[in-house]
Protein backbone atom coordinates (compact mmCIF):
# COMPACT_ATOMS: atom_id res chain seq x y z
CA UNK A 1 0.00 0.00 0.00
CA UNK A 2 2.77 2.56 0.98
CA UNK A 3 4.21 1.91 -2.46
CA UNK A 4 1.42 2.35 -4.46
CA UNK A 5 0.56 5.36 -2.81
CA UNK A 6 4.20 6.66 -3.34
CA UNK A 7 3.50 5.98 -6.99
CA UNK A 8 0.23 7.59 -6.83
CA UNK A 9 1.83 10.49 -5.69
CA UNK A 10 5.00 10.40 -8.15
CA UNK A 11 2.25 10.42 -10.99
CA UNK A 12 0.41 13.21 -9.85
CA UNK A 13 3.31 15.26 -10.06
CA UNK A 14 4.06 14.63 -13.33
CA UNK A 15 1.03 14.35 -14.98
CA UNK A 16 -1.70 16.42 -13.26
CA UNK A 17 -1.79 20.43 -13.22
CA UNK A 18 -2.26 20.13 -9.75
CA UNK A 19 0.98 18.65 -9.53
CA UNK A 20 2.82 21.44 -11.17
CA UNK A 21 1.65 24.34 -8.70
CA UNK A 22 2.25 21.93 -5.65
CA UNK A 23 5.49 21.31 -7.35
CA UNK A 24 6.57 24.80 -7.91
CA UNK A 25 6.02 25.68 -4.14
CA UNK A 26 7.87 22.17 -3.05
CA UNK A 27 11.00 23.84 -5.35
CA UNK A 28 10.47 26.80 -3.59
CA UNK A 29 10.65 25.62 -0.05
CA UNK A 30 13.98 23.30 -1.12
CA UNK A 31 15.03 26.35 -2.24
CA UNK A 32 15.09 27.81 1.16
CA UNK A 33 18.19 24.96 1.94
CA UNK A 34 18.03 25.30 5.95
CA UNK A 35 15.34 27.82 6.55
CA UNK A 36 13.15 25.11 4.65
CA UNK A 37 13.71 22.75 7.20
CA UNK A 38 12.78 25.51 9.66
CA UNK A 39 9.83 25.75 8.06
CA UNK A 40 8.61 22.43 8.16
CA UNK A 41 9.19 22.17 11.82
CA UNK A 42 7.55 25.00 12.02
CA UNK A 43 4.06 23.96 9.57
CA UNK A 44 4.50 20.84 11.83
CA UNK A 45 3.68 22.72 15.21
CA UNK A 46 1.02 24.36 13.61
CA UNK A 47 -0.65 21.20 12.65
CA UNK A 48 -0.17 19.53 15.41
CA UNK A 49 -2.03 22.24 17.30
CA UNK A 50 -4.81 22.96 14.91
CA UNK A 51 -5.85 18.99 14.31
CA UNK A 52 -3.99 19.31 10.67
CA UNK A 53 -2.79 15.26 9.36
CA UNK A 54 1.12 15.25 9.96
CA UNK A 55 2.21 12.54 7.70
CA UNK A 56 1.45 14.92 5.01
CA UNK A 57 3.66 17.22 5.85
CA UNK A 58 5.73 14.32 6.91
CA UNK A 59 5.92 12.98 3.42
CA UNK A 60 6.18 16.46 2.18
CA UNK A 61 9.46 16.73 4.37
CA UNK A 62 11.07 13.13 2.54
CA UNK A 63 10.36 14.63 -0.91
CA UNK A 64 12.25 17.84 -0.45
CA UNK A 65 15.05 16.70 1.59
CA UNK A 66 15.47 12.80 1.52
CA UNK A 67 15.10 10.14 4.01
CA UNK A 68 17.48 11.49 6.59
CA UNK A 69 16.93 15.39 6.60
CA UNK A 70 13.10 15.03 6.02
CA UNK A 71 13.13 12.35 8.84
CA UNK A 72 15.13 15.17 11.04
CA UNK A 73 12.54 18.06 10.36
CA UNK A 74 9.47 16.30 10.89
CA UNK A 75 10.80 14.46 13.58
CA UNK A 76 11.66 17.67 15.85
CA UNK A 77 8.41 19.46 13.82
CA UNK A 78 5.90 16.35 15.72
CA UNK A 79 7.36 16.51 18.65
CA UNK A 80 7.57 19.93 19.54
CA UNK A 81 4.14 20.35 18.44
CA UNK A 82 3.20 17.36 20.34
CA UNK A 83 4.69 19.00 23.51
CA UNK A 84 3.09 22.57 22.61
CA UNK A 85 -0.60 20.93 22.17
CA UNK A 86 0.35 18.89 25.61
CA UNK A 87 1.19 22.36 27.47
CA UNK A 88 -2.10 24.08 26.02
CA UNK A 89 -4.26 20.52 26.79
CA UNK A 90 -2.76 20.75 30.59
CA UNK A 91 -3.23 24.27 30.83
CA UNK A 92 -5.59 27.01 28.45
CA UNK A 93 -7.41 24.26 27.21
CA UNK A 94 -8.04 21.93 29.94
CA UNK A 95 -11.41 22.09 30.22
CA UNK A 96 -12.51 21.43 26.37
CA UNK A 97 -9.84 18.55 26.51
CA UNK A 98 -11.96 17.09 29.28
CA UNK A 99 -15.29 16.72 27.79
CA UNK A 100 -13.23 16.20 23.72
CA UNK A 101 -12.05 12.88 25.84
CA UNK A 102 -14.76 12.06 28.21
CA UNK A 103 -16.35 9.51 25.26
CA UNK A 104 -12.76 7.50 25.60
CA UNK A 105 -14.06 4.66 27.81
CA UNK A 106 -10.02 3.87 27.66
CA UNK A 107 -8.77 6.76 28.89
CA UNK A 108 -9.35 6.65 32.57
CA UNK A 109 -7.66 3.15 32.48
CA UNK A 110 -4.49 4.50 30.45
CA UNK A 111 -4.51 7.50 32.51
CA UNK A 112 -4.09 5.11 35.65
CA UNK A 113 -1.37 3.66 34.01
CA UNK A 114 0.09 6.65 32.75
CA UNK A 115 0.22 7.74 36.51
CA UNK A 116 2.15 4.68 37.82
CA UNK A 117 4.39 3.99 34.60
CA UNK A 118 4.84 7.18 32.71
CA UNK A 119 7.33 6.99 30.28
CA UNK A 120 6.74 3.56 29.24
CA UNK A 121 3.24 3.82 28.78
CA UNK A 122 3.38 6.93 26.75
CA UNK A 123 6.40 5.38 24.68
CA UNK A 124 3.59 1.98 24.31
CA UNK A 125 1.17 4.33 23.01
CA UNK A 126 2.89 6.33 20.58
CA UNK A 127 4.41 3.50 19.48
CA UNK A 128 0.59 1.41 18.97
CA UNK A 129 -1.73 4.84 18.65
CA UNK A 130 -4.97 3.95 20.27
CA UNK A 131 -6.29 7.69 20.04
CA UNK A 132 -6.55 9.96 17.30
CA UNK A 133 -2.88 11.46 16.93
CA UNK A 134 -3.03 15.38 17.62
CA UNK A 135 -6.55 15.01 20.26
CA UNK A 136 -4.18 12.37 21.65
CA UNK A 137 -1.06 15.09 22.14
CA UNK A 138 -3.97 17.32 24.27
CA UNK A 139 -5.25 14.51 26.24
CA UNK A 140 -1.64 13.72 27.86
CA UNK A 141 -1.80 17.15 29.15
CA UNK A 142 -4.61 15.84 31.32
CA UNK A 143 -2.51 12.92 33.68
CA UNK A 144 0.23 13.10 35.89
CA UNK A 145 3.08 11.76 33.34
CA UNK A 146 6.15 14.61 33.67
CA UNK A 147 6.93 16.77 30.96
CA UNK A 148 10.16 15.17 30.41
CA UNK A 149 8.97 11.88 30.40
CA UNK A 150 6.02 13.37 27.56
CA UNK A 151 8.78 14.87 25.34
CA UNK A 152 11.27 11.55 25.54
CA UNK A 153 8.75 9.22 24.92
CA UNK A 154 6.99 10.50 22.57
CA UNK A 155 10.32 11.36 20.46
CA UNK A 156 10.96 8.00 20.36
CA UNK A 157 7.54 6.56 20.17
CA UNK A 158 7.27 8.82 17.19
CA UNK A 159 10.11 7.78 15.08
CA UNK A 160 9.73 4.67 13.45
CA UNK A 161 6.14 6.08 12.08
CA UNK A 162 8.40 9.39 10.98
CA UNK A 163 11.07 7.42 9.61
CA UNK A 164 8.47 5.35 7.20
CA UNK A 165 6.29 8.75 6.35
CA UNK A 166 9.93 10.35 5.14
CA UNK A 167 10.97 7.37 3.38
CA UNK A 168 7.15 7.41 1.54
CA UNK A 169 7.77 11.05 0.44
CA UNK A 170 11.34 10.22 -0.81
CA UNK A 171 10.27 7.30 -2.68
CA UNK A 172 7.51 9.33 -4.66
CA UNK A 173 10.66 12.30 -5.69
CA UNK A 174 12.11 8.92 -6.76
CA UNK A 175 9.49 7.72 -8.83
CA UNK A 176 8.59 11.46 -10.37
CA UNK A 177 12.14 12.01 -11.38
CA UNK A 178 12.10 8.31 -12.74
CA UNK A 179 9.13 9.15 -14.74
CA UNK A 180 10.05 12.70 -15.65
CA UNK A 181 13.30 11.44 -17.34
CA UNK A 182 15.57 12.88 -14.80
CA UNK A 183 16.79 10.28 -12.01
CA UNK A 184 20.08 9.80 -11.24
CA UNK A 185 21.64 5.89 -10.69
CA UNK A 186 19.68 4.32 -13.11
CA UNK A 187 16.41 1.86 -12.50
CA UNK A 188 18.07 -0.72 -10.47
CA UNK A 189 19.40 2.41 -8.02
CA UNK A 190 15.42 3.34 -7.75
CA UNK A 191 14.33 -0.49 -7.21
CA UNK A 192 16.47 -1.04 -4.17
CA UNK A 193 15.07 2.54 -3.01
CA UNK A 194 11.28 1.11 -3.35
CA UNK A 195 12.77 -2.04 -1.42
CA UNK A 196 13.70 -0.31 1.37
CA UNK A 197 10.51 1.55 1.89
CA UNK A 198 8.82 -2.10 1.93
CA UNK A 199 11.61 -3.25 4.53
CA UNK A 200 11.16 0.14 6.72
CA UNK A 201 7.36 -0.49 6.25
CA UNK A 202 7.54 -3.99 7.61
CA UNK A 203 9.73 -3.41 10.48
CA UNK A 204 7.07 -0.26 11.59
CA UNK A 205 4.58 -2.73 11.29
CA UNK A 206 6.14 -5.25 13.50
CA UNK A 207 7.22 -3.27 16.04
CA UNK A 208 3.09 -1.61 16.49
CA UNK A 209 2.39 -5.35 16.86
CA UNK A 210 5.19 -6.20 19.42
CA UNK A 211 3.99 -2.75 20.92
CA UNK A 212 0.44 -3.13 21.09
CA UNK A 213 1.10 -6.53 22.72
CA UNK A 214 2.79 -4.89 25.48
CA UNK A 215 0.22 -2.46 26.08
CA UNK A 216 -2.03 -4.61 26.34
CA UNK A 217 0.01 -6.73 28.89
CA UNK A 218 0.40 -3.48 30.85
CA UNK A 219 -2.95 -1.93 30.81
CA UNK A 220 -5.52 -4.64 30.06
CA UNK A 221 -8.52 -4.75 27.42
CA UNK A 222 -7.06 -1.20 26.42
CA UNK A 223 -5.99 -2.37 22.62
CA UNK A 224 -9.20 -4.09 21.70
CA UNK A 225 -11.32 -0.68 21.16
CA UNK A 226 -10.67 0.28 17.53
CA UNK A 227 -9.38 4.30 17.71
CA UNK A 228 -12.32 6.98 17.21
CA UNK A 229 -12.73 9.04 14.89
CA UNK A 230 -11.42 12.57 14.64
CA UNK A 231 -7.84 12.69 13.21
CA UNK A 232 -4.36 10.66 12.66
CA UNK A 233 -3.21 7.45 14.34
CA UNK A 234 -0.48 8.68 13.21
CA UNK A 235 2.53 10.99 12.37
């Protein structure tokens, strides 16, 4: 699936008007060299705070600067957004976080957990999302877990979902400038690209599993409630 939708997106670029404008202001943001990076950590806050999907901007991230410096951006991007929405969810907006997460049967039970086992229960549940990504950033800010804890785990809870997001985005440049006349190293160079996005795909799926599993260990019946509606599982 990630593949096809990198391809979906490689042939949108080249073929579809659409693709040209988006195109132009991708170009323009590469452009920037650093300050582009600057700016997708900061588009990143912002859409972490106003309920905006992150793997877009995610993928957006791997196009323009390849698997390790679009991996870099969006990874600081999430989770300093993640931390702002948990400061506004534990302070401004504490209230309307309350009643957003009242319907989340789960939540008293994870926010029991959260209370005894912080960091590893927030690391568990970045790493297998049970909530809707950015309402889940606001709810933290409603248990006891430290603010340290928050940022550390969900930095690393993040990544793996980051890393595969990047490596999507990089994969569709790939397949545009294959398609477009204009990649470099040939078709066998692009193959073992597409290969590892499968590989990095399969190991992020694997570890949610293992994850999941050990949430479930640690705070019982909490996995088997498909997420709610409302947003991302994901970065």
């Amino acid at each position: 699936m990630a593949v096809l939708l990198a391809a979906a997106i490689g042939v949108t670029f080249v073929y579809l008007p659409a693709g040209e404008y988006l195109g132009r202001f991708l170009g323009w943001v590469e452009g920037l060299g650093v300050w582009g990076l600057v700016l997708i950590v900061g588009i990143y806050i912002v859409a972490c705070l106003l309920f905006l999907p992150g793997s877009m901007v995610t993928m957006g991230a791997g196009f323009l600067f390849g698997v390790v410096g679009g991996t870099a951006a969006a990874s600081i991007g999430s989770t300093l957004g993640a931390t702002a929405a948990f400061l506004v969810g534990r302070t401004l907006a504490r209230p309307w976080v309350q009643r957003k997460v009242a319907a989340h049967a789960r939540f008293r039970a994870i926010d029991r957990a959260v209370g005894e086992h912080g960091l590893k229960i927030v690391l568990l549940i970045r790493l297998s999302p049970l909530f809707p990504f950015n309402l889940l950033n606001y709810a933290f800010g409603l248990t006891r877990v430290s603010l340290r804890d928050y940022f550390l785990a969900s930095w690393i809870g993040m990544l793996p979902g980051t890393l595969m997001y990047a490596y999507l985005g990089s994969v569709a440049k790939s397949l545009t400038e294959l398609a477009s006349g204009k990649a470099e190293g040939g078709v066998g160079q692009q193959v073992l690209f597409v290969v590892g996005l499968v590989v990095t795909v399969v190991v992020t799926v694997l570890v949610t599993r293992i994850a999941k599993r050990a949430l479930d260990q640690a705070v019982p019946g909490v996995v088997e409630e498909p997420a709610q509606a409302g947003g991302e599982t994901h970065v």
